[in-house]
Every structure is written in structure tokens, then in C-alpha cells.
Protein backbone atom coordinates (compact mmCIF):
# COMPACT_ATOMS: atom_id res chain seq x y z
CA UNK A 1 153.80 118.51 165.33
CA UNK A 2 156.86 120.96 164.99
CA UNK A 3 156.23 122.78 161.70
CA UNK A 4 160.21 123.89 161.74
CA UNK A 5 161.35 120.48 160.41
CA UNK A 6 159.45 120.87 157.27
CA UNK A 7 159.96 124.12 156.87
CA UNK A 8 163.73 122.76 157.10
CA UNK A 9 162.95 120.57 154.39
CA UNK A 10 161.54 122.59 152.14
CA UNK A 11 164.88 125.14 152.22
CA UNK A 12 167.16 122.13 152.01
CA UNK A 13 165.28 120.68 148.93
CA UNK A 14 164.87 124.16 147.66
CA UNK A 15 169.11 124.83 148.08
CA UNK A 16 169.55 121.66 145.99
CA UNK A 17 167.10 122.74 143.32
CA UNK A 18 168.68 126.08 142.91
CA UNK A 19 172.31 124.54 143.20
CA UNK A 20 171.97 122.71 140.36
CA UNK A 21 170.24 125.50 138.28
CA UNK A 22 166.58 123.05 138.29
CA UNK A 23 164.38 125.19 140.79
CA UNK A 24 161.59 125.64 137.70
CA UNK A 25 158.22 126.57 138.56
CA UNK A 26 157.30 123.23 138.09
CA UNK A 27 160.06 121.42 140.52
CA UNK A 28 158.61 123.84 143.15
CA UNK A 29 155.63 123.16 142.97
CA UNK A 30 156.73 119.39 143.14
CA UNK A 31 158.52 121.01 146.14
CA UNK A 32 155.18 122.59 147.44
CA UNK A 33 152.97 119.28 147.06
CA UNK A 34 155.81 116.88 148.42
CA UNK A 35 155.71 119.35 151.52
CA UNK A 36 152.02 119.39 151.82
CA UNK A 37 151.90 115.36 151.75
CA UNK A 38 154.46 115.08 154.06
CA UNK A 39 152.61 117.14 156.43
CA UNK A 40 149.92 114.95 156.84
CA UNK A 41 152.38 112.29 156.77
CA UNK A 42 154.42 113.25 159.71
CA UNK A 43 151.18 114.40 161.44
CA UNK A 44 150.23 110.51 161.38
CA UNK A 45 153.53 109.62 162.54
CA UNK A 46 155.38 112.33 164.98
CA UNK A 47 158.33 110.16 165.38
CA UNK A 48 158.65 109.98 161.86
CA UNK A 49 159.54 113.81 161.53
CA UNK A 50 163.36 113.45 161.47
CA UNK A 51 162.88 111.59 158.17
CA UNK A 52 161.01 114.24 156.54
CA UNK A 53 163.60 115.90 154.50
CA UNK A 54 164.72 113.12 152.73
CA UNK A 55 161.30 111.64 151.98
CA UNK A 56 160.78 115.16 150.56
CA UNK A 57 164.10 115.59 148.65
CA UNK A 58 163.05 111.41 147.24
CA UNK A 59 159.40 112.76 146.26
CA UNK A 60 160.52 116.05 144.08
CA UNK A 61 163.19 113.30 142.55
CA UNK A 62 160.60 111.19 141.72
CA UNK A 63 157.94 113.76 140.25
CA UNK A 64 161.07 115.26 138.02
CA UNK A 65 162.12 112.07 137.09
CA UNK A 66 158.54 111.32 136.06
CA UNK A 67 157.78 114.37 134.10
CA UNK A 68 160.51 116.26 133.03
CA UNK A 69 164.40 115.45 134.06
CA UNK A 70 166.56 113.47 136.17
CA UNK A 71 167.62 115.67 139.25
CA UNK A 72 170.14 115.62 140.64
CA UNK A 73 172.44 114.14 138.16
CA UNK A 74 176.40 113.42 139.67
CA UNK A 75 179.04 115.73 138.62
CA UNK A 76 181.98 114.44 139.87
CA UNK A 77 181.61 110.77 137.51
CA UNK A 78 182.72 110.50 134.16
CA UNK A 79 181.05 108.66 131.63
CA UNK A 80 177.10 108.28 131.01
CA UNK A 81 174.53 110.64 133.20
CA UNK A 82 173.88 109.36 136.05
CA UNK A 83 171.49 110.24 139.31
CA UNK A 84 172.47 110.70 142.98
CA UNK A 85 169.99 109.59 145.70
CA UNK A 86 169.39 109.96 148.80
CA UNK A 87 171.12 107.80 151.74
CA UNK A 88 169.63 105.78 153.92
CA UNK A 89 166.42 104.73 151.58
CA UNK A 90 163.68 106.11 154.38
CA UNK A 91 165.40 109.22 154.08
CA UNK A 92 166.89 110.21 157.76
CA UNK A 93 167.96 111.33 160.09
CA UNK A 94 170.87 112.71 158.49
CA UNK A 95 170.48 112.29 154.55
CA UNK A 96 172.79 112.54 152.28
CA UNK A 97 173.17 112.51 148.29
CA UNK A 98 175.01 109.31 147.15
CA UNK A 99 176.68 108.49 143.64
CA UNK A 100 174.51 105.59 141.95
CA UNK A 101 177.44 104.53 140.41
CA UNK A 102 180.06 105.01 142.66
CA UNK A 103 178.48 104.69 145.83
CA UNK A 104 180.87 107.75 147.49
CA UNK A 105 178.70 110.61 149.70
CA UNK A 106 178.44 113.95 147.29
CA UNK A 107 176.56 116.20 149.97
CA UNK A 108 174.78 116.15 152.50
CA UNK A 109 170.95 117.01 151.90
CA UNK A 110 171.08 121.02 151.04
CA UNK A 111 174.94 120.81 150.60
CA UNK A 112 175.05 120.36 146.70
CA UNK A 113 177.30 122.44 144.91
């Protein structure tokens, strides 16, 4: 397997985290373990690799969202907080955040502002 898609991952994830000021030391190492688990994952499933940066970007969501905060939250909405997620649901090949509310693209995976 191609290590340079998960290393791809892990910068896009990581450019989201930092864009919206949430790169703790805990959301990285969410980062870290997502990355590690998705290692073996994609090493079971080659053809699977294009959909690792999404399932990575959904994992960190999920361990924030668990423990600590909802990340990322939409912006561009008014009214009550609300999350983005990413588009399509298995993460690839080309994922994108999406407005829960609204339904209306907000980035592309590493894109948020």
C-alpha cells in the first residue's frame, strides 16, 4: 500500500483542525489513532485507499464529538450550532464538508476556512 494517501489525510484533517482553531493535543492524537486504524484498514482493502481521508476526517469527528466538542461546526448558517459532515457517507473519493442543515458544499476536505 501507498503510504502518501494517508499521509494526505492526515495534512488535510490536520488543515481543518487548525482552520477552525480545534487542533488540541487531544484532536491530534484523535488524528494520530484515526490514521493508525486506517492503516490497517486500507492495508485489508487496497482499493479502499481513495476513501481514506474522509473515513479519517469522519473518525476525529466522531472521537471530538464523543469527548469534548462538535467539530466542525458551520459558519456560514444562522441560527442554532450546527455540524458539517463529510459528503458522500464512505468518505471518497473526493470529500467534501456539507451543511447539516442546509445541505450546500462548505469545502472541500482540507479547504475550511
Amino acid at each position: 500500500m501507498d503510504p502518501q494517501a494517508l499521509f494526505e489525510a492526515r495534512a488535510r484533517v490536520l488543515a481543518d483542525l487548525e482552520a477552525r482553531r480545534a487542533a488540541t493535543a487531544e484532536a491530534v492524537s484523535f488524528l494520530e489513532d484515526a490514521i493508525s486504524s486506517r492503516t490497517w484498514w486500507a492495508e485489508q482493502w487496497p482499493e479502499g485507499v481513495t476513501y481514506v481521508a474522509g473515513l479519517v476526517a469522519q473518525d476525529v469527528q466522531d472521537a471530538l464529538f464523543e469527548t469534548t466538542q462538535r467539530w466542525p461546526v458551520c459558519l456560514t448558517c444562522g441560527g442554532p450550532v450546527h455540524s458539517l459532515y463529510i459528503q458522500p457517507d464512505l468518505g471518497g473519493p473526493d470529500p467534501v464538508w456539507v451543511c447539516e442543515e442546509s445541505g450546500d458544499v462548505v469545502a472541500p476536505l482540507g479547504g475550511l476556512a
